[in-house]
Protein backbone atom coordinates (compact mmCIF):
# COMPACT_ATOMS: atom_id res chain seq x y z
CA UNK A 1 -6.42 27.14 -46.51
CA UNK A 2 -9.78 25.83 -45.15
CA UNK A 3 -9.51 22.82 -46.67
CA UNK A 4 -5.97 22.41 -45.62
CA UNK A 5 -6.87 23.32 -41.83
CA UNK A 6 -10.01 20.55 -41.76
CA UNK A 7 -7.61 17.60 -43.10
CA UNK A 8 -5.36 18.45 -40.31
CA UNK A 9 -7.59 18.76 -37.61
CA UNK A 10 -9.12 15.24 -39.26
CA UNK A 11 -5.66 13.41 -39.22
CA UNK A 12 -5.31 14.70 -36.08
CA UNK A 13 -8.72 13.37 -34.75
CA UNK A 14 -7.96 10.18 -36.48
CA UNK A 15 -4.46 9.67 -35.39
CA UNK A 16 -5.83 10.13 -31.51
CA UNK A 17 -8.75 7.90 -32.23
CA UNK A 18 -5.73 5.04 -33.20
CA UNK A 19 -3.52 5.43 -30.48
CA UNK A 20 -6.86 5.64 -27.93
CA UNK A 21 -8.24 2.35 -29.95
CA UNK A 22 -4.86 0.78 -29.02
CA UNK A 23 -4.93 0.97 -25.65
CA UNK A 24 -5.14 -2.05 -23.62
CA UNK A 25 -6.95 -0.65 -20.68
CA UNK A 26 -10.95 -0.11 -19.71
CA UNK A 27 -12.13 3.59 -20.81
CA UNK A 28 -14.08 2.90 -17.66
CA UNK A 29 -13.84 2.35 -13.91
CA UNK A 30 -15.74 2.49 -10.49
CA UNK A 31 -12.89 4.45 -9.26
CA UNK A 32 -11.87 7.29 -11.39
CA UNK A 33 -9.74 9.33 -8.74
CA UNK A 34 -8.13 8.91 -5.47
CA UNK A 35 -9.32 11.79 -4.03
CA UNK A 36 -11.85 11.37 -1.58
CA UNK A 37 -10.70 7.11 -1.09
CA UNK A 38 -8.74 5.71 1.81
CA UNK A 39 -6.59 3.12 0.55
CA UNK A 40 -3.91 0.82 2.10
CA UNK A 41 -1.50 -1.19 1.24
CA UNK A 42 -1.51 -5.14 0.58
CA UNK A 43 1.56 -7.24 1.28
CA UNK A 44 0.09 -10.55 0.50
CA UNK A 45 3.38 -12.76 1.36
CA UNK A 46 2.15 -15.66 3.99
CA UNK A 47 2.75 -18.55 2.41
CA UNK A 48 2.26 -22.26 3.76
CA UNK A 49 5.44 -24.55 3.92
CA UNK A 50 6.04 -27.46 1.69
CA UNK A 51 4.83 -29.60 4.99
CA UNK A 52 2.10 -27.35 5.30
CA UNK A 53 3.37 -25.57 8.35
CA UNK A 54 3.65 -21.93 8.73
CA UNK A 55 6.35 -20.55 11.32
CA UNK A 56 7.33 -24.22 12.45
CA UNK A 57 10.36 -22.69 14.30
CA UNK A 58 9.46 -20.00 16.96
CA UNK A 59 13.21 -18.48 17.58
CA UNK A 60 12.66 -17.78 13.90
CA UNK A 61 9.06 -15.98 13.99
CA UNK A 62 9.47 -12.71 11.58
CA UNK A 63 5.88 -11.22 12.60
CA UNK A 64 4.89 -9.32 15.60
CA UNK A 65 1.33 -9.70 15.61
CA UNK A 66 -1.10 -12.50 15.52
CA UNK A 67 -4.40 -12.19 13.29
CA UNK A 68 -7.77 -13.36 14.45
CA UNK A 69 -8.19 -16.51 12.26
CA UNK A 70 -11.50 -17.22 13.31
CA UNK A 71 -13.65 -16.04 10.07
CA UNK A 72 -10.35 -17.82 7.54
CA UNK A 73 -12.34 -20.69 5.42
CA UNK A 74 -8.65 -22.46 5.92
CA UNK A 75 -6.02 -22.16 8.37
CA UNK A 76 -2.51 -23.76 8.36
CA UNK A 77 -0.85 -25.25 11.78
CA UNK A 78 2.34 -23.60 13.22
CA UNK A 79 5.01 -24.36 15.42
CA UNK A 80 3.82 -21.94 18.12
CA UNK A 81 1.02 -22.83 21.03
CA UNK A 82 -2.14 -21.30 22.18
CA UNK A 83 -2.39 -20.59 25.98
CA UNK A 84 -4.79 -23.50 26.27
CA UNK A 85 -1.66 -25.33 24.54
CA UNK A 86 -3.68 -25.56 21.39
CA UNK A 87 -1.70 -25.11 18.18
CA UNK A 88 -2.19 -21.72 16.97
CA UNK A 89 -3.04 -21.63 13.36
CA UNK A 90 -2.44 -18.83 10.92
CA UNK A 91 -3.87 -18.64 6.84
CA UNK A 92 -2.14 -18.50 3.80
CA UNK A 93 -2.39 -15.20 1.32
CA UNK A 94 -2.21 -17.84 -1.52
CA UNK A 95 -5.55 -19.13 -1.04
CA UNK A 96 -8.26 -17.23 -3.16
CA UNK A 97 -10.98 -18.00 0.26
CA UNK A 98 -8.54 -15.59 1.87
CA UNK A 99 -8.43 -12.47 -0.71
CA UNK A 100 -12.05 -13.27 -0.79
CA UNK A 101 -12.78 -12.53 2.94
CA UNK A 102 -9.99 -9.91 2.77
CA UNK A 103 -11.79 -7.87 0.38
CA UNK A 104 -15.61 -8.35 1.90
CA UNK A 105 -13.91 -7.17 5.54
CA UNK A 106 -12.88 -4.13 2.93
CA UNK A 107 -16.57 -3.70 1.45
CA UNK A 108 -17.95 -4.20 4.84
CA UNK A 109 -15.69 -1.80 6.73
CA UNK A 110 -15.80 1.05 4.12
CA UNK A 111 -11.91 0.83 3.21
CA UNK A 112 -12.04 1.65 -0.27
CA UNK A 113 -9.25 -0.61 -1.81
CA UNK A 114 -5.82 -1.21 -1.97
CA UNK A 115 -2.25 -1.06 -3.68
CA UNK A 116 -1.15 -4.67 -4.19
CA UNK A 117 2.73 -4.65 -3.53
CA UNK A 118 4.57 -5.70 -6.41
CA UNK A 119 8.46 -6.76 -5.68
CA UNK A 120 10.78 -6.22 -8.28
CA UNK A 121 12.10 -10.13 -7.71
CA UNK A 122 8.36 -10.92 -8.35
CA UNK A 123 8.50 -8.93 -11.72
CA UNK A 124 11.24 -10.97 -12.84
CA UNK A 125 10.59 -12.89 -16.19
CA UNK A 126 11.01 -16.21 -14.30
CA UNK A 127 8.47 -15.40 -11.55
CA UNK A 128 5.98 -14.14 -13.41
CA UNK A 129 3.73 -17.11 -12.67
CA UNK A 130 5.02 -17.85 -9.44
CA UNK A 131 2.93 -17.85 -6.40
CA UNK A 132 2.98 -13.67 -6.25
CA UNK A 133 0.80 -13.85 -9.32
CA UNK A 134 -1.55 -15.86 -8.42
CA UNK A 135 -2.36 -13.74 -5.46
CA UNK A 136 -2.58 -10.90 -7.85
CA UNK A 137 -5.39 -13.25 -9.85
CA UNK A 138 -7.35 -13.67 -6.59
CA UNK A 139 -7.45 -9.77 -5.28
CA UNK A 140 -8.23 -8.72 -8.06
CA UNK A 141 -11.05 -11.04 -8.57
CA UNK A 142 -12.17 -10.00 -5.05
CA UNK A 143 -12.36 -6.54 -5.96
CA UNK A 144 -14.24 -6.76 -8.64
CA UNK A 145 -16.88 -8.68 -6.88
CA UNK A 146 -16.82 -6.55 -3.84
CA UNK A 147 -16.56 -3.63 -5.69
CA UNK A 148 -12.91 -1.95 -4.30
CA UNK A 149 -10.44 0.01 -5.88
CA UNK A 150 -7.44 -2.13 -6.30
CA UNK A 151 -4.15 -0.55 -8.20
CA UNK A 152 -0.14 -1.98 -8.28
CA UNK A 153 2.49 -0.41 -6.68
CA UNK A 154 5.77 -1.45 -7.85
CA UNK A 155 8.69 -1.64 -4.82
CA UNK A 156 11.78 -1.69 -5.63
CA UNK A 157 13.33 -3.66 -3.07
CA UNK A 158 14.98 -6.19 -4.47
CA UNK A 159 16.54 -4.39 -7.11
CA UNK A 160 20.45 -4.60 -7.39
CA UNK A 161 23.49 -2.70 -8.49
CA UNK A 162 23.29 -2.48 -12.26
CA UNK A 163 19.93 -3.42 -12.95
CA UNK A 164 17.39 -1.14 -14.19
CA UNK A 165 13.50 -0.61 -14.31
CA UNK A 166 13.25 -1.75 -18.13
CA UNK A 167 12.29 -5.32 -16.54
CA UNK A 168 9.33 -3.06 -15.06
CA UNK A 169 8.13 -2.12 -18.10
CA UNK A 170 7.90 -6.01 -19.75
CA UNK A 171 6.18 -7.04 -16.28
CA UNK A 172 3.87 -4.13 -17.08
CA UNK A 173 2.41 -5.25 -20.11
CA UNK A 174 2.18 -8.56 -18.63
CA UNK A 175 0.34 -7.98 -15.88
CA UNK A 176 -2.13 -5.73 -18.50
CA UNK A 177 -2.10 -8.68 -21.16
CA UNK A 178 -2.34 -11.94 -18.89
CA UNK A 179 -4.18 -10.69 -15.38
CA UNK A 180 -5.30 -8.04 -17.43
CA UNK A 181 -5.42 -5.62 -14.02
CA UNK A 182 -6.68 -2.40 -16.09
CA UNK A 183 -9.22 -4.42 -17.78
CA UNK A 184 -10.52 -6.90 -15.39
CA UNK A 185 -13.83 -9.45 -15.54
CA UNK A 186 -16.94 -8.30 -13.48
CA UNK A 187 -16.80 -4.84 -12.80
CA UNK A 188 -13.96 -2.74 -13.17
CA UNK A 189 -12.37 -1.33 -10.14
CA UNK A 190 -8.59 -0.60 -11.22
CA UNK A 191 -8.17 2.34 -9.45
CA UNK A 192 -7.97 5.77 -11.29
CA UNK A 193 -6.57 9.26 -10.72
CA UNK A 194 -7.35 11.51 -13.13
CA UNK A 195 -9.18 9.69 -15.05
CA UNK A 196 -5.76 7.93 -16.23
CA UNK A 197 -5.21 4.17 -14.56
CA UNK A 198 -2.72 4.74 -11.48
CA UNK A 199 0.32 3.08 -11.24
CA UNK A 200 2.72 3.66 -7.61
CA UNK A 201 6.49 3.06 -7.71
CA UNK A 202 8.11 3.16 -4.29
CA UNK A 203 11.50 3.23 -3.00
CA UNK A 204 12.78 6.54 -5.08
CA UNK A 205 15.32 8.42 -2.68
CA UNK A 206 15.73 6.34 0.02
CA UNK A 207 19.80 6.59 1.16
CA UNK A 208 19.95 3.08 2.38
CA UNK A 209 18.65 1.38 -1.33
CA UNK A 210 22.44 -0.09 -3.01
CA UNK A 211 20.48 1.04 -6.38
CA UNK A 212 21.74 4.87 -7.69
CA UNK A 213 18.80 6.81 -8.54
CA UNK A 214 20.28 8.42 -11.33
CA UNK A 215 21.12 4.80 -12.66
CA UNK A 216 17.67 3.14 -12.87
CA UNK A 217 16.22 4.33 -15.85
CA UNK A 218 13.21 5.60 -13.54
CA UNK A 219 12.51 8.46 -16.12
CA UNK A 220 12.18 5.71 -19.15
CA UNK A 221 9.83 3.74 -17.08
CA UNK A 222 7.61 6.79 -15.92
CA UNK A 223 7.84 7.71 -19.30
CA UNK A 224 6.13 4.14 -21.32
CA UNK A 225 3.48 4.36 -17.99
CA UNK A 226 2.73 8.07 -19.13
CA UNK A 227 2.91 8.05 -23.21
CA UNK A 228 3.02 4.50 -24.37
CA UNK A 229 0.14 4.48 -27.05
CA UNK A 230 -0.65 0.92 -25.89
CA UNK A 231 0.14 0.35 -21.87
CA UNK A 232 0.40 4.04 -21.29
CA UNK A 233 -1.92 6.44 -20.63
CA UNK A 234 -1.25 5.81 -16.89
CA UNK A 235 -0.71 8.28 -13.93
CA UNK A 236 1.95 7.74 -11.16
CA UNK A 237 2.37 8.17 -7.88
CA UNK A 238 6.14 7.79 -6.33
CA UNK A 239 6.65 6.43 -3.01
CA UNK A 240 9.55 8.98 -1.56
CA UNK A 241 11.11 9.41 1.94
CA UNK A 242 9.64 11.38 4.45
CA UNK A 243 11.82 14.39 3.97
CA UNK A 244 12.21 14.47 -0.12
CA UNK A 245 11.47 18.06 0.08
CA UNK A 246 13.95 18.97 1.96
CA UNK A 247 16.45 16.55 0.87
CA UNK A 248 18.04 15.37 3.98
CA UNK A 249 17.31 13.21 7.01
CA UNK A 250 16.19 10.08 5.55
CA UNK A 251 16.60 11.38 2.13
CA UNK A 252 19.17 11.44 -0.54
CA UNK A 253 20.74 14.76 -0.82
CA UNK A 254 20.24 14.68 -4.63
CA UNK A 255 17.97 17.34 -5.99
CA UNK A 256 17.86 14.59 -9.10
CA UNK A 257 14.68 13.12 -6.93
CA UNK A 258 12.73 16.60 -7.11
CA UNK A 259 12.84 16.51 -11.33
CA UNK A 260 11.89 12.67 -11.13
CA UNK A 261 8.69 13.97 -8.78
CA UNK A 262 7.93 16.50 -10.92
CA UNK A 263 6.87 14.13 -13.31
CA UNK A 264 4.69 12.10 -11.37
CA UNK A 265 0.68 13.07 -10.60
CA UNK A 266 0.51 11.64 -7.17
CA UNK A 267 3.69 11.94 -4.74
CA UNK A 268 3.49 9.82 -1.19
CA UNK A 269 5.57 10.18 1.53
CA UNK A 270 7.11 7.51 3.86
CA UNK A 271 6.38 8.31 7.25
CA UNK A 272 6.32 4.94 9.02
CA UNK A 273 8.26 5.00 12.14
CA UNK A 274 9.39 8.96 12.02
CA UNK A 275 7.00 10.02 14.60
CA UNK A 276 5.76 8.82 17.61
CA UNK A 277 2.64 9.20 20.28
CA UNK A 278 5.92 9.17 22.90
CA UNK A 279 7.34 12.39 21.89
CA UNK A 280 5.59 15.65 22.73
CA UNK A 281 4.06 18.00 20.35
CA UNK A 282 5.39 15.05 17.39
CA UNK A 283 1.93 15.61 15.73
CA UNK A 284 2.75 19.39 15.46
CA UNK A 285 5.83 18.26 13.57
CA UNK A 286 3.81 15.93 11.58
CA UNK A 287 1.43 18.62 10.76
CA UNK A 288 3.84 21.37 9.72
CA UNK A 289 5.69 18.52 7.58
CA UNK A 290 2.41 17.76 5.63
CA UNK A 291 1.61 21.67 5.10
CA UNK A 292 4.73 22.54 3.33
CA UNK A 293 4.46 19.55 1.58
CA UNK A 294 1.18 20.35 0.03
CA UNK A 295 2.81 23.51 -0.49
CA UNK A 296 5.02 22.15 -2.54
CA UNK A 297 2.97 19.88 -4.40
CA UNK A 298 0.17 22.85 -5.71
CA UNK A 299 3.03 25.03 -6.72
CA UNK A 300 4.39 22.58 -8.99
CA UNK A 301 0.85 20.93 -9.89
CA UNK A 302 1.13 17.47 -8.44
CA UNK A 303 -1.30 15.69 -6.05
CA UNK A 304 -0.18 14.66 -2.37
CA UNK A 305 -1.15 12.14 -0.42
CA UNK A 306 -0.06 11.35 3.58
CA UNK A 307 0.57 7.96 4.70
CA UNK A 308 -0.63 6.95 8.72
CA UNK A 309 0.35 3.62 10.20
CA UNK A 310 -1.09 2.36 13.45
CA UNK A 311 2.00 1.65 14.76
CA UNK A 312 5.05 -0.21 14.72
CA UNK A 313 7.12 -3.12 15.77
CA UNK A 314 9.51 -5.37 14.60
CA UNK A 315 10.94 -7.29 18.02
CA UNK A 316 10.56 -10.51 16.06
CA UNK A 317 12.83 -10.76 13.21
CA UNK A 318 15.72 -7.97 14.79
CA UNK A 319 15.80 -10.77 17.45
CA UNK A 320 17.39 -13.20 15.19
CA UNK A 321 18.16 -11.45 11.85
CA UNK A 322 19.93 -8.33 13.94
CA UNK A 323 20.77 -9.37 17.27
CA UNK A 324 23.06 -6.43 17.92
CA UNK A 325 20.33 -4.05 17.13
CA UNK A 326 17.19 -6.19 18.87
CA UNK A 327 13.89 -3.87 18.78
CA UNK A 328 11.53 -3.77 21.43
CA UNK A 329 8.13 -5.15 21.34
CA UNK A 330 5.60 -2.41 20.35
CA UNK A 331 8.64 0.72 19.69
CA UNK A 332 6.08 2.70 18.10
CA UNK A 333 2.95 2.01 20.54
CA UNK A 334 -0.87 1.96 19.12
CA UNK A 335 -2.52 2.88 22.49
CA UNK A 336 -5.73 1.68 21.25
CA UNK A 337 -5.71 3.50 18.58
CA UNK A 338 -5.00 6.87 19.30
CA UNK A 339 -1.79 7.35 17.46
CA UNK A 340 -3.85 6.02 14.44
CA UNK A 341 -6.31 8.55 15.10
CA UNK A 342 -4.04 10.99 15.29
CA UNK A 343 -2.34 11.20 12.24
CA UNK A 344 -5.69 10.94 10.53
CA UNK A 345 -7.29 13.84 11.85
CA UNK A 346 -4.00 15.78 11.68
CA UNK A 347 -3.82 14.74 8.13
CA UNK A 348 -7.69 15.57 7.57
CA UNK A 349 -7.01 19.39 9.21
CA UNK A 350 -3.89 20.02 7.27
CA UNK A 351 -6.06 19.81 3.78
CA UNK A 352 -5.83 16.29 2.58
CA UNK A 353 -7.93 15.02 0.19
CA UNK A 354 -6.89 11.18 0.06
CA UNK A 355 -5.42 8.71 2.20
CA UNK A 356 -2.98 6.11 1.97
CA UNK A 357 -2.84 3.70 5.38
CA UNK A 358 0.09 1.52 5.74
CA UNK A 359 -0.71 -1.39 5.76
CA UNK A 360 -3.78 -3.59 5.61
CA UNK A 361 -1.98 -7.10 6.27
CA UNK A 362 1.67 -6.23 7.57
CA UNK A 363 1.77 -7.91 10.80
CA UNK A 364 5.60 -8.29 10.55
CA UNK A 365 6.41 -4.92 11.32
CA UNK A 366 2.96 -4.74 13.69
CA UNK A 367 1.80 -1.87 10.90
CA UNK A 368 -1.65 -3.99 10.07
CA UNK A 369 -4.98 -2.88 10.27
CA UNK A 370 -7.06 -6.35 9.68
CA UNK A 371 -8.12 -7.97 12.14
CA UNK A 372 -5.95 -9.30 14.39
CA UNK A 373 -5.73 -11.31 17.63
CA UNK A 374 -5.93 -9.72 21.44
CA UNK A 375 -4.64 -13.41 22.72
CA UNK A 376 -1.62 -14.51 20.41
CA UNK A 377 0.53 -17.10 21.31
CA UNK A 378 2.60 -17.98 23.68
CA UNK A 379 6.09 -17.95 23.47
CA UNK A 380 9.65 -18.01 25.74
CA UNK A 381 11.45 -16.54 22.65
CA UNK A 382 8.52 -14.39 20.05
CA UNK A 383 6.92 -12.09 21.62
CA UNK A 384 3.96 -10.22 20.23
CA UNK A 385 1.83 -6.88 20.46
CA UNK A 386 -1.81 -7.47 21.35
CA UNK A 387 -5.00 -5.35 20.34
CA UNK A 388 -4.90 -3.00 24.07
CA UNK A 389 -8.22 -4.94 24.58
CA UNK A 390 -9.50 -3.71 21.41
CA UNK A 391 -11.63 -5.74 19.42
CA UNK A 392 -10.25 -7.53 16.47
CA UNK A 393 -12.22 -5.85 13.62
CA UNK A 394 -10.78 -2.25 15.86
CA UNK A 395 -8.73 -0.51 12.89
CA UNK A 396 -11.05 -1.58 10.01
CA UNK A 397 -14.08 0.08 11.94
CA UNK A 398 -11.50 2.96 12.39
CA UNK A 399 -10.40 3.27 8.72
CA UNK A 400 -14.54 3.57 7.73
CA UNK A 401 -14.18 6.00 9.94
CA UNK A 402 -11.76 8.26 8.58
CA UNK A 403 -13.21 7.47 4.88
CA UNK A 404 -16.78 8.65 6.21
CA UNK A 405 -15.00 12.22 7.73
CA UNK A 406 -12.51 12.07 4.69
CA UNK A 407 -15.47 12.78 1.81
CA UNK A 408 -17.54 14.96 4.57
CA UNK A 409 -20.09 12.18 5.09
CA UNK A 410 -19.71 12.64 8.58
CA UNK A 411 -18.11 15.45 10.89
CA UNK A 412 -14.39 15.17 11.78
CA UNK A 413 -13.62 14.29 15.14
CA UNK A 414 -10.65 15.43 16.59
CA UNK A 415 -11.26 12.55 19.13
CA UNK A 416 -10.88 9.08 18.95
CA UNK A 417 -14.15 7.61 17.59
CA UNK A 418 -16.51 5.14 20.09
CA UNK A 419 -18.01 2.70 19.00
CA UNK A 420 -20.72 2.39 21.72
CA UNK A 421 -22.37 -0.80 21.15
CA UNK A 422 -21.94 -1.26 17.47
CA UNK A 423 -18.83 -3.46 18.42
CA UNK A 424 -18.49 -6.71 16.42
């Protein structure tokens, strides 16, 4: 029987010494959990014309604020004007001199990486070498030589009725096998959790998606990320309304989304635009949301993490693209930060351990924490939100910030930070 039991235990141990040997991903990493990291989100969509203009047609501008171009190695012309009637000039998220500078601001700031946003129209089999992979090249190139965590976070946007996440799982193994974004030159800085290479999927239970939930095949696709011998071995983390736990409000009321979370390791919520400095007592409600929530998420053994946004607005494109329904410039106001500030501490008190900040370059729905312009353009039909005299480089210093307090390197402050004269 001894003899019997050590063969096992050896074809075990050999068996798991295969399927580890088959893996296509580094055994190692800079960034082997996402606790204690402030990350962000990476849009990476600004693309130059065919005649080299960007926005050449301002009752068509899509963006609501203007970044500060002045550090950008190149800069594209637009169709809009300066106040000195100089053309304003904007960059393109194409060029690899602008993930480069995008990821030293990250180094230099103390933002610890980011989740490059994968579309599922970008994971299609033609468009896998498209423009949206390129970018993908360049970031991750930057991170590895400025040392931040980078990871991909599939959105589903874009899928349609009928169409499942099996083309997910072929866009997978390409992104391992040709950018090779679990294994990359230089140093290694795909982003961990667990020890496991993380992998986010948003847009899971949101009631205005024409995709069924039930009808996806998310389960298959968590599955291969989880127990694939070869592009597995991953963790997730699901992108999910605001109120998945209680199934309603902007939520599908299908408890079908609490046994897909259940299978995930990290679970984010979507709070963008549900609350507001405007409303009294709103980060009370904020607070109480994020408490059951982590409630939730330690009974049942997953890992939660809170989004904060600096703000919103998205005058721009509702002007033209949903002129019944036209926004107002600023809806969800930054007041210099504040609001930011805000939903840090709040999340910081109520117990969280990581951070995800959307977003790092989304100046179309004014959500972006780069740096960014106090004097954009001029306009008689795009208007934009300015920095409330801030300097540009405002929310990156903030976001160091709220890593430093985040991992207990520095006190929290319930308080917006000062900068004194450490401004840049």
């Amino acid at each position: 029987m001894g003899k019997i039991f050590i063969a096992t235990l050896l074809g075990v141990f050999i068996f798991n010494v295969g399927v580890f040997a088959q893996s296509r991903h580094s055994a190692v990493t800079r960034y082997p959990s996402y606790k204690g990291l402030v990350m962000a989100g990476y849009q990476g969509w600004f693309r130059v014309q065919n005649d080299g203009v960007l926005y050449p047609d301002e009752s068509r501008i899509s963006i609501d604020m203007w970044p500060d171009v002045s550090e950008y190695e190149k800069t594209y012309p637009t169709g809009l004007k300066q106040a000195d009637g100089s053309v304003a000039r904007f960059f393109s998220s194409t060029d690899k001199s602008t993930a480069d500078l995008h990821f030293k601001w990250m180094k230099e700031y103390g933002l610890d990486g980011v989740f490059m946003q994968r579309f599922f129209d970008a994971a299609r089999t033609g468009n896998r070498r498209n423009t949206e992979t390129g970018i993908l090249r360049n970031a991750f190139e930057a991170a590895s030589k400025y040392e931040r965590a980078i990871a991909i976070m599939y959105d589903l946007s874009g899928l349609k009725p009928g169409e499942d996440c099996s083309l997910l799982i072929r866009d997978w193994k390409f992104l391992v096998d040709s950018i090779k974004v679990t294994n990359q030159p230089g140093t290694k800085t795909y982003l961990h959790h667990h020890n496991k290479p993380l992998v986010a999927i948003w847009g899971l239970g949101f009631p205005d998606r024409p995709y069924n939930l039930r009808n996806i095949g998310i389960e298959r696709f968590i599955d291969f990320l989880k127990n694939d011998p070869v592009y597995g071995g991953c963790a997730v983390m699901l992108g999910v309304p605001t109120f998945w736990r209680e199934l309603n409000a902007d939520c599908v009321n299908d408890p079908y989304l609490h046994e897909i979370i259940k299978q995930a390791d990290i679970v984010l919520p979507w709070t963008v635009q549900r609350f507001s400095p405007l409303l009294h007592n709103d980060m009370d409600r904020y607070r109480d949301l994020m408490l059951g929530d982590i409630k939730w998420c330690r009974e049942n053994h997953i890992d939660y993490v809170p989004c904060v946004c600096p703000g919103f607005s998205w005058h721009n494109l509702s002007t033209h693209a949903f002129p019944d329904d036209i926004k107002p410039v600023g809806s969800i106001t930054r007041q210099g930060g504040r609001f930011y500030w805000q939903q840090i501490s709040t999340a910081l008190l109520a117990g969280a351990d990581m951070i995800y900040v959307a977003m790092f370059d989304e100046v179309n729905e004014g959500t972006a924490i780069f740096k960014c312009t106090d004097n954009p353009p001029v306009s008689k039909t795009a208007q934009f939100i300015n920095m409330d005299g801030k300097p540009s480089d405002h929310y990156l210093w903030l976001t160091g910030e709220a890593a430093k307090m985040l991992r207990k390197e520095k006190p929290l402050s319930v308080r917006l930070p000062e900068r004194g004269n450490t401004n840049k």
